[in-house]
C-alpha atoms as a PDB file:
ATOM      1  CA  UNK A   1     -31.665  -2.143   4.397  1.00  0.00           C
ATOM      2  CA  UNK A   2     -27.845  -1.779   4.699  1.00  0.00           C
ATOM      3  CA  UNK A   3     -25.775  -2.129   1.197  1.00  0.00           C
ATOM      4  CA  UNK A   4     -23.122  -4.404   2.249  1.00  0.00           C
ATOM      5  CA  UNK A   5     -21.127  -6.587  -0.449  1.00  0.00           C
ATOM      6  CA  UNK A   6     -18.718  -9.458   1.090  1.00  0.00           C
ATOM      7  CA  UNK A   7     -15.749  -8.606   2.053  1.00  0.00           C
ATOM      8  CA  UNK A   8     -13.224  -6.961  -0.941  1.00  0.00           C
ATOM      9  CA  UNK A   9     -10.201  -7.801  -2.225  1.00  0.00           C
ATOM     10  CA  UNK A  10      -7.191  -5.372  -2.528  1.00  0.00           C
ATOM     11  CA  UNK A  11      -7.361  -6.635  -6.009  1.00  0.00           C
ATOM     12  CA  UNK A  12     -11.025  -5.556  -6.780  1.00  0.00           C
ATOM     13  CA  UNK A  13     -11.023  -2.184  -5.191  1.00  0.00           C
ATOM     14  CA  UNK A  14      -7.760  -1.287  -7.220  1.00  0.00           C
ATOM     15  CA  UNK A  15      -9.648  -2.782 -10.323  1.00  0.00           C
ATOM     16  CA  UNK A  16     -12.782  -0.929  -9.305  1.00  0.00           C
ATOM     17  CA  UNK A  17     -10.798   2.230  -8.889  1.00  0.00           C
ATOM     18  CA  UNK A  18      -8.217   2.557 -11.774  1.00  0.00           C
ATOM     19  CA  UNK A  19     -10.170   0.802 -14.267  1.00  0.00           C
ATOM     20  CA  UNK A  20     -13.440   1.128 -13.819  1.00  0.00           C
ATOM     21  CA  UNK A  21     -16.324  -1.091 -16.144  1.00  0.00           C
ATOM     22  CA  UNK A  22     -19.525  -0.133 -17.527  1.00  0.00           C
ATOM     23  CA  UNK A  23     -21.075  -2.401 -14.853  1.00  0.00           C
ATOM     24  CA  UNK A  24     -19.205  -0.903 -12.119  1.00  0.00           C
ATOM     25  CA  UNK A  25     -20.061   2.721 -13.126  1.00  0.00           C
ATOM     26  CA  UNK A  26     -23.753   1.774 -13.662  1.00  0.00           C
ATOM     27  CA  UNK A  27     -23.563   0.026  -9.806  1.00  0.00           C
ATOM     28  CA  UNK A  28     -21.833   3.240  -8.391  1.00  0.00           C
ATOM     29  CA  UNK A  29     -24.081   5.966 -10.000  1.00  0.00           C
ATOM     30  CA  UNK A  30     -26.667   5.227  -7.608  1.00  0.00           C
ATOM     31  CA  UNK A  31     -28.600   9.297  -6.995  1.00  0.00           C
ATOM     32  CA  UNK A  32     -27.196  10.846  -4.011  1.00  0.00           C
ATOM     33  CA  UNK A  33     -25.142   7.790  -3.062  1.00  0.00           C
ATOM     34  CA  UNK A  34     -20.409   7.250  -2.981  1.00  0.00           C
ATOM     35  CA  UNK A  35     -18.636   4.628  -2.793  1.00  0.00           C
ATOM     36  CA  UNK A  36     -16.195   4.150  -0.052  1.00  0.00           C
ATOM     37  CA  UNK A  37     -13.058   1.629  -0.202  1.00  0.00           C
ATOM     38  CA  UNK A  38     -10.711   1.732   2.141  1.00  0.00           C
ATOM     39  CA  UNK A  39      -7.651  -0.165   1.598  1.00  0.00           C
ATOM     40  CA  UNK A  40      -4.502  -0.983   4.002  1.00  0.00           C
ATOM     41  CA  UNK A  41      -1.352  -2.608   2.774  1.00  0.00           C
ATOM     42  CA  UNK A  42      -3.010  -5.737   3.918  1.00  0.00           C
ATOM     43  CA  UNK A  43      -6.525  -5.501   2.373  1.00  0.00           C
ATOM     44  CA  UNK A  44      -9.160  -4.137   1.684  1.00  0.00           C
ATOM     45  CA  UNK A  45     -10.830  -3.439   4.695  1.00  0.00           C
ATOM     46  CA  UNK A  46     -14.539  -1.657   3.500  1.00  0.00           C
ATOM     47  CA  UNK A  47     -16.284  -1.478   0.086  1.00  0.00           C
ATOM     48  CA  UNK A  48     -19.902   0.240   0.637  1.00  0.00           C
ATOM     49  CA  UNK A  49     -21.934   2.888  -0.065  1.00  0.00           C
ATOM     50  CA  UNK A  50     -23.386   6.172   1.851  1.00  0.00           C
ATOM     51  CA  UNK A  51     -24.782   9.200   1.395  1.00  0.00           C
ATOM     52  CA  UNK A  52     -21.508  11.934   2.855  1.00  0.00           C
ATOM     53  CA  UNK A  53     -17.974  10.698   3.773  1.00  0.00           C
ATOM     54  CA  UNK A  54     -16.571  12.644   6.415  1.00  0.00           C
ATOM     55  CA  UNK A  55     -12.383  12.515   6.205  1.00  0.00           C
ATOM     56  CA  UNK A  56     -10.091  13.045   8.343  1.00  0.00           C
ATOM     57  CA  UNK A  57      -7.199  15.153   6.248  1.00  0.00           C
ATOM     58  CA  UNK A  58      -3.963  16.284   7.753  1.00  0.00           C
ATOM     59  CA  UNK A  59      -5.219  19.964   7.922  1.00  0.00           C
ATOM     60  CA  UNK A  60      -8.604  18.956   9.035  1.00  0.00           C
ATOM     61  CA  UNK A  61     -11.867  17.406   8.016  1.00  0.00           C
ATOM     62  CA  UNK A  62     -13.731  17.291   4.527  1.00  0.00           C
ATOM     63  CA  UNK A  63     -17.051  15.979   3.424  1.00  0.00           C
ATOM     64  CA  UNK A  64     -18.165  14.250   0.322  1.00  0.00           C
ATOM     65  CA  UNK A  65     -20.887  13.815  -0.833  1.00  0.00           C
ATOM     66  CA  UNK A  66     -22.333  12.784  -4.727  1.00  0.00           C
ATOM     67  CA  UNK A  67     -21.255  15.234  -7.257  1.00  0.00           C
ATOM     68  CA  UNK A  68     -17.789  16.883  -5.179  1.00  0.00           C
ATOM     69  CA  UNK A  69     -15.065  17.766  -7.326  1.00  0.00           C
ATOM     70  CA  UNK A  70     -12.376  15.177  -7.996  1.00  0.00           C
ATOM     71  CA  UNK A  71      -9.619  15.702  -5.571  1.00  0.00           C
ATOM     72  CA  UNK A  72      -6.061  13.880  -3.691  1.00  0.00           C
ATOM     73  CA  UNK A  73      -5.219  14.433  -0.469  1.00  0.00           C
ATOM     74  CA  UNK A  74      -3.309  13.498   2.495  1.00  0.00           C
ATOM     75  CA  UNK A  75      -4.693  12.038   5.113  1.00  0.00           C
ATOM     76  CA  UNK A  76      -4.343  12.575   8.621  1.00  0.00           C
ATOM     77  CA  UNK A  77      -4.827  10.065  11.817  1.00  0.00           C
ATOM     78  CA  UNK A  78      -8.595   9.907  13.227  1.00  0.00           C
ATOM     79  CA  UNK A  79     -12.298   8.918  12.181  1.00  0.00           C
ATOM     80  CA  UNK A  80     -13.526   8.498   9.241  1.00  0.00           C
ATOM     81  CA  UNK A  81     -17.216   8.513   9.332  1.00  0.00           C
ATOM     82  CA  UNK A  82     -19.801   7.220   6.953  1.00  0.00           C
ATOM     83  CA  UNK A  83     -23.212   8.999   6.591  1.00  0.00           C
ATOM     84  CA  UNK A  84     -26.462   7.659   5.354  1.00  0.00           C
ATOM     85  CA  UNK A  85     -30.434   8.555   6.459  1.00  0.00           C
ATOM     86  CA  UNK A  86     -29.453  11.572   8.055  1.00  0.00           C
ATOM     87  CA  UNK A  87     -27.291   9.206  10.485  1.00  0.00           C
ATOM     88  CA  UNK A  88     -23.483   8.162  11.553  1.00  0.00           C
ATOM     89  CA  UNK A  89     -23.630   4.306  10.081  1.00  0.00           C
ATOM     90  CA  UNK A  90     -20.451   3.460  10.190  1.00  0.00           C
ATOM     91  CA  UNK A  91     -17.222   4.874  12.052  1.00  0.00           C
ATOM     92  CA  UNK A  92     -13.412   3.910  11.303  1.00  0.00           C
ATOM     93  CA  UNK A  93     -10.319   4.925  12.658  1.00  0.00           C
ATOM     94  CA  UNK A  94      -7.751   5.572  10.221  1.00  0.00           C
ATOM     95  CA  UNK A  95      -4.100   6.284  10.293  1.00  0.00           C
ATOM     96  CA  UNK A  96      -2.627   8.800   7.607  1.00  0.00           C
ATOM     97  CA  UNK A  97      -2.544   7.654   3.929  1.00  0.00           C
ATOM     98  CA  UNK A  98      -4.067   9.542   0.938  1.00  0.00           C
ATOM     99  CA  UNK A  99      -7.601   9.670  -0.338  1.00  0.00           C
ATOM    100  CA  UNK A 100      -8.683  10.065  -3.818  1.00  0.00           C
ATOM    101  CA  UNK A 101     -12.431  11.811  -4.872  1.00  0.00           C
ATOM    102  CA  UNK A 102     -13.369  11.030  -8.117  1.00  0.00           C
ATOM    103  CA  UNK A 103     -16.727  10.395  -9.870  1.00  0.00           C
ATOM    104  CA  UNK A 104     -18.786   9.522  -6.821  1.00  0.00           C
ATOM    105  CA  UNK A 105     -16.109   6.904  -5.761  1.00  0.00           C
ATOM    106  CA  UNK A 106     -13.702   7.780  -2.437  1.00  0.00           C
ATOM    107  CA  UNK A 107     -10.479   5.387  -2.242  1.00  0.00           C
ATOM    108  CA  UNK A 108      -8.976   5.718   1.171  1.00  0.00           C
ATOM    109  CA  UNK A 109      -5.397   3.798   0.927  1.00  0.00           C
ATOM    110  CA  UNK A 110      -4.125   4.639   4.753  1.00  0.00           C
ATOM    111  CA  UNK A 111      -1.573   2.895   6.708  1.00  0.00           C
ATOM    112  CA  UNK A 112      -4.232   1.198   9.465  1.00  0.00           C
ATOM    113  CA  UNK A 113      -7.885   0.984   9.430  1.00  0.00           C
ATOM    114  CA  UNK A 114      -9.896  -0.154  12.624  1.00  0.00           C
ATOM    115  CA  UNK A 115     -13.430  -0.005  13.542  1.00  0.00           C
ATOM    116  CA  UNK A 116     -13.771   3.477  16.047  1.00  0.00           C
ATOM    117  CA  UNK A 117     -15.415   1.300  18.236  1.00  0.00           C
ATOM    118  CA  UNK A 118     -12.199  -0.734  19.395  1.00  0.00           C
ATOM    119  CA  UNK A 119     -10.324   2.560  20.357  1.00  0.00           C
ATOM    120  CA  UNK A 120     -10.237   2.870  24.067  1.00  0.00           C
ATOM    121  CA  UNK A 121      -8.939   5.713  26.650  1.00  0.00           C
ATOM    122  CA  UNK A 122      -6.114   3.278  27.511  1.00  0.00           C
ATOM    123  CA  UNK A 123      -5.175   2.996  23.799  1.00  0.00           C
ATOM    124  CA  UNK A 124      -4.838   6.606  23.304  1.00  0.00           C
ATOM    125  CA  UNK A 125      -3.237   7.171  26.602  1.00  0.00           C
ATOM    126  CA  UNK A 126      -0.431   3.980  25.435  1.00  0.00           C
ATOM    127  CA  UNK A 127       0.002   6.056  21.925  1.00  0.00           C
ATOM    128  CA  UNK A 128       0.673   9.546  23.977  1.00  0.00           C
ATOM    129  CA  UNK A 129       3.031   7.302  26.987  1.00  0.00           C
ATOM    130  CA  UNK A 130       4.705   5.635  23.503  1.00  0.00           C
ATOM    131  CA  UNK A 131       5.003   9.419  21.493  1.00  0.00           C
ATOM    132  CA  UNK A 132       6.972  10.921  24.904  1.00  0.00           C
ATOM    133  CA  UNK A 133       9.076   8.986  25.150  1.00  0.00           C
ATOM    134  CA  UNK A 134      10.205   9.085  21.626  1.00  0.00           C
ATOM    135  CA  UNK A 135      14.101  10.507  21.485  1.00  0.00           C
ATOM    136  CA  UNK A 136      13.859  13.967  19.100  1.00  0.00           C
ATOM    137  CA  UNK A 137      17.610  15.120  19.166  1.00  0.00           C
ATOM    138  CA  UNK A 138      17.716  14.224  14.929  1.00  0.00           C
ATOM    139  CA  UNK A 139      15.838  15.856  12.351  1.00  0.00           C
ATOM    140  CA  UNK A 140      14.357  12.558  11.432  1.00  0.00           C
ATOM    141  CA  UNK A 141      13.640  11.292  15.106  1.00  0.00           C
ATOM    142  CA  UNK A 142      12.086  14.903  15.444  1.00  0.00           C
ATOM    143  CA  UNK A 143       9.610  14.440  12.527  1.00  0.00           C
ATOM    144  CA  UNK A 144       8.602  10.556  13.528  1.00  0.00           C
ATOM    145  CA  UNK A 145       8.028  12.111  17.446  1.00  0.00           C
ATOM    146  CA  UNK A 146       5.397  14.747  15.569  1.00  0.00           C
ATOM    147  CA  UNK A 147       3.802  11.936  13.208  1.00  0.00           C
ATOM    148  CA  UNK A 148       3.490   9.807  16.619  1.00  0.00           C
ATOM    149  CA  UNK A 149       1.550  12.753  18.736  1.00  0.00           C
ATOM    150  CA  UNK A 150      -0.591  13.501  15.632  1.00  0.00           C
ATOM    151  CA  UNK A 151      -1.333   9.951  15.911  1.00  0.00           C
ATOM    152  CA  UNK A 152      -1.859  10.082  19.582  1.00  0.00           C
ATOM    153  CA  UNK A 153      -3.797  13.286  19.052  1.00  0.00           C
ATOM    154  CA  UNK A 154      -6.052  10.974  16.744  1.00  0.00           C
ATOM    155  CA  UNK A 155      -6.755   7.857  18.467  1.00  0.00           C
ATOM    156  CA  UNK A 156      -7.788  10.381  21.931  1.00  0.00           C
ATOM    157  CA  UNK A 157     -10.495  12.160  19.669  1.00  0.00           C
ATOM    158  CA  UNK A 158     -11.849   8.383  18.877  1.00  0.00           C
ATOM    159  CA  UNK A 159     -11.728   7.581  22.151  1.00  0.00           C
ATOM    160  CA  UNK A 160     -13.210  10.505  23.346  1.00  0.00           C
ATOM    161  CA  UNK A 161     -16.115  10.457  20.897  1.00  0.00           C
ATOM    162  CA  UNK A 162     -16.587   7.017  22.344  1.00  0.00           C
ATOM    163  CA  UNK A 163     -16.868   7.773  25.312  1.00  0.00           C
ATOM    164  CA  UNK A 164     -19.589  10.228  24.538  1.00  0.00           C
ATOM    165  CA  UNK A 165     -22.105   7.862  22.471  1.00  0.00           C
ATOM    166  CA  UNK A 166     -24.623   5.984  24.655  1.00  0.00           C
END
């Protein structure tokens, strides 16, 4: 039986998060269990549990799973993948942002979260058309032509693992 709660509120994960209740600590220490909330400037977007996180950082991937050392860190574009039973239950694409580790509890805050699922070939290949074409004479037009491929780079490996699933 899947643990799904209704859909969160920026407001709860943050309170969840930064000042976290008796009840809430008792809910999340669940054995060999995290709690994932990812949050975008416009909500909050997942609040569930699994069994290993896998994150996509800016200098590649880490796992989580119950017990990991507390830890910040930026994120990078691509899937974030949710783990429970020995199986991939839930897959999102998301889009740089930070992650914090701490006490069984992962907070994703990213710029864009979307379910894997809805990335496409054609999406990727629009991001990679989009990231070309991007001027890169300026310092600053250099460094949003590199966050743009990275993107690119991310949504293709999406798409690709799509592509691959039955």
């Amino acid at each position: 039986m899947a643990d799904t709660v209704p859909e969160p509120t920026v407001q709860a994960a943050v309170e969840h998060t930064l000042m976290p209740s008796e009840a809430t600590e008792l809910a999340d220490a669940r054995h060999d269990r995290v709690r994932v909330t990812v949050v975008t400037p416009e909500r909050a977007v997942l609040d569930t549990h699994a069994e290993m996180v896998v994150l996509p950082l800016y200098d590649g991937e880490a796992a989580v799973l119950s017990g990991h050392a507390p830890f910040v860190a930026r994120l990078g574009a691509g899937e974030l993948r949710l783990k429970s039973g020995g199986a991939i239950t839930q897959r999102w694409y998301v889009e740089f942002g930070f992650v914090q580790v701490r006490q069984d509890v992962v907070t994703v805050l990213t710029d864009r979260a979307v379910p894997a699922e809805e990335i496409t070939a054609a999406v990727a290949e629009g991001a990679r058309r989009d990231a070309e074409a991007l001027p890169a004479t300026t310092p600053g037009e250099r460094s949003a032509k590199a966050k743009a491929r990275d993107r690119a780079t991310g949504l293709a490996r999406v798409a690709l693992h799509n592509s691959q699933r039955p």
